[in-house]
Protein backbone atom coordinates (compact mmCIF):
# COMPACT_ATOMS: atom_id res chain seq x y z
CA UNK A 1 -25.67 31.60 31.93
CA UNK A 2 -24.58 34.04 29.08
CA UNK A 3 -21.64 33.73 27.08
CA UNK A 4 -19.47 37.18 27.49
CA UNK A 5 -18.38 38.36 24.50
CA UNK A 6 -14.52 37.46 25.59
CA UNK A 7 -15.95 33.76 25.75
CA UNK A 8 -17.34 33.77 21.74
CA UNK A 9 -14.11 35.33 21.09
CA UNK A 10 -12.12 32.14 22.69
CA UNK A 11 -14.26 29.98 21.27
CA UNK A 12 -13.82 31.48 17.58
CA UNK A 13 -10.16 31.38 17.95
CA UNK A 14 -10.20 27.54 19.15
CA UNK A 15 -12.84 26.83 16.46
CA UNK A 16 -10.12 29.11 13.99
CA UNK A 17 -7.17 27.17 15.14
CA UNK A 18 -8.34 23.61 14.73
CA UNK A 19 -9.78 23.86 11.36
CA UNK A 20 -8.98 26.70 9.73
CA UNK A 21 -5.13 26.95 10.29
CA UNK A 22 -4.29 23.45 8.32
CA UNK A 23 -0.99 23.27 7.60
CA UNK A 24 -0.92 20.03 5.50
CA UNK A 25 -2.81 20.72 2.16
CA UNK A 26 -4.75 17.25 0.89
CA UNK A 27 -3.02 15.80 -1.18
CA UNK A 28 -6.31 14.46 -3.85
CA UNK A 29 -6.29 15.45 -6.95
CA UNK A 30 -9.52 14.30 -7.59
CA UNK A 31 -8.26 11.39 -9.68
CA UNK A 32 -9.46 8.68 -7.21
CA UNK A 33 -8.11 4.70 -8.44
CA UNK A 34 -6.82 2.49 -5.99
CA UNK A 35 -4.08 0.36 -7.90
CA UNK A 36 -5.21 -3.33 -7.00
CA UNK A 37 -1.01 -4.28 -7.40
CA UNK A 38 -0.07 -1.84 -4.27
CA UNK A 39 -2.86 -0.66 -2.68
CA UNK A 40 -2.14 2.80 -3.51
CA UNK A 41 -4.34 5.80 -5.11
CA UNK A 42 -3.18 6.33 -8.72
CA UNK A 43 -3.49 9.91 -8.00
CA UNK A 44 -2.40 10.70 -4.63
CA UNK A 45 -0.52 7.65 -3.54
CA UNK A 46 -2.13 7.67 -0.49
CA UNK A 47 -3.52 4.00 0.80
CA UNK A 48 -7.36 3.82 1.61
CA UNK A 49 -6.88 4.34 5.16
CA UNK A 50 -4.94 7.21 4.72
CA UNK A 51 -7.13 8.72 2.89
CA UNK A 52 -10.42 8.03 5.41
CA UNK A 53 -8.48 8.85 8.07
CA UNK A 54 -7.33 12.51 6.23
CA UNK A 55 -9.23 15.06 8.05
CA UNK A 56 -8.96 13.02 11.31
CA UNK A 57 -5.27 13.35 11.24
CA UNK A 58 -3.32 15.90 13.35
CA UNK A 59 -1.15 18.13 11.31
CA UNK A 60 2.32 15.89 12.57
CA UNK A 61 0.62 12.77 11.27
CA UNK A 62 -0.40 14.47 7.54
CA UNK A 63 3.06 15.61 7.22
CA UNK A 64 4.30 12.32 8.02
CA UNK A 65 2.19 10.80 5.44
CA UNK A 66 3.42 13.77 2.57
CA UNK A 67 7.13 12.58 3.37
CA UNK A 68 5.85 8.53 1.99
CA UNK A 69 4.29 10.22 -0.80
CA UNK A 70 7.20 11.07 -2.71
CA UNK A 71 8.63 7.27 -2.62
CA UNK A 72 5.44 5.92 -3.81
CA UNK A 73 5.16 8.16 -6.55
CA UNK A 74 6.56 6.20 -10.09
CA UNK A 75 10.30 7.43 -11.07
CA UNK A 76 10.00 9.59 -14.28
CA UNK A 77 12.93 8.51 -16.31
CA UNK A 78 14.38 11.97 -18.23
């Protein structure tokens, strides 16, 4: 059985949707250290699960992790 051309259309705009539409950027900065004292990367704050997990993660779930980000990250005194 053939695919229509309707049906490679669908199936580009599912394939389009689910990876190409991310709405949560990654937060790396390619400055990978976990910090033994909290378990947290040095340059994204993220723990090491988070950041495995990362492309696994439905959009809901990466934004949830973006709003703990902030906390984590070290108060700059000004």
């Amino acid at each position: 059985m053939e695919l229509r051309s309707l049906d490679w259309f669908l199936v580009f705009i599912c394939f389009y949707f689910r990876f190409a539409l991310t709405i949560a950027p990654s937060p790396c900065i390619n400055w990978c250290d976990i910090n033994p004292d909290n378990g947290f990367c040095r340059g994204c704050y993220r723990t090491l699960p988070e950041i495995a997990d990362w492309s696994k993660l439905s959009n809901s779930n990466k934004l949830e992790v973006l709003e703990k980000l902030q906390a984590r990250k070290p108060q700059v005194i000004q």
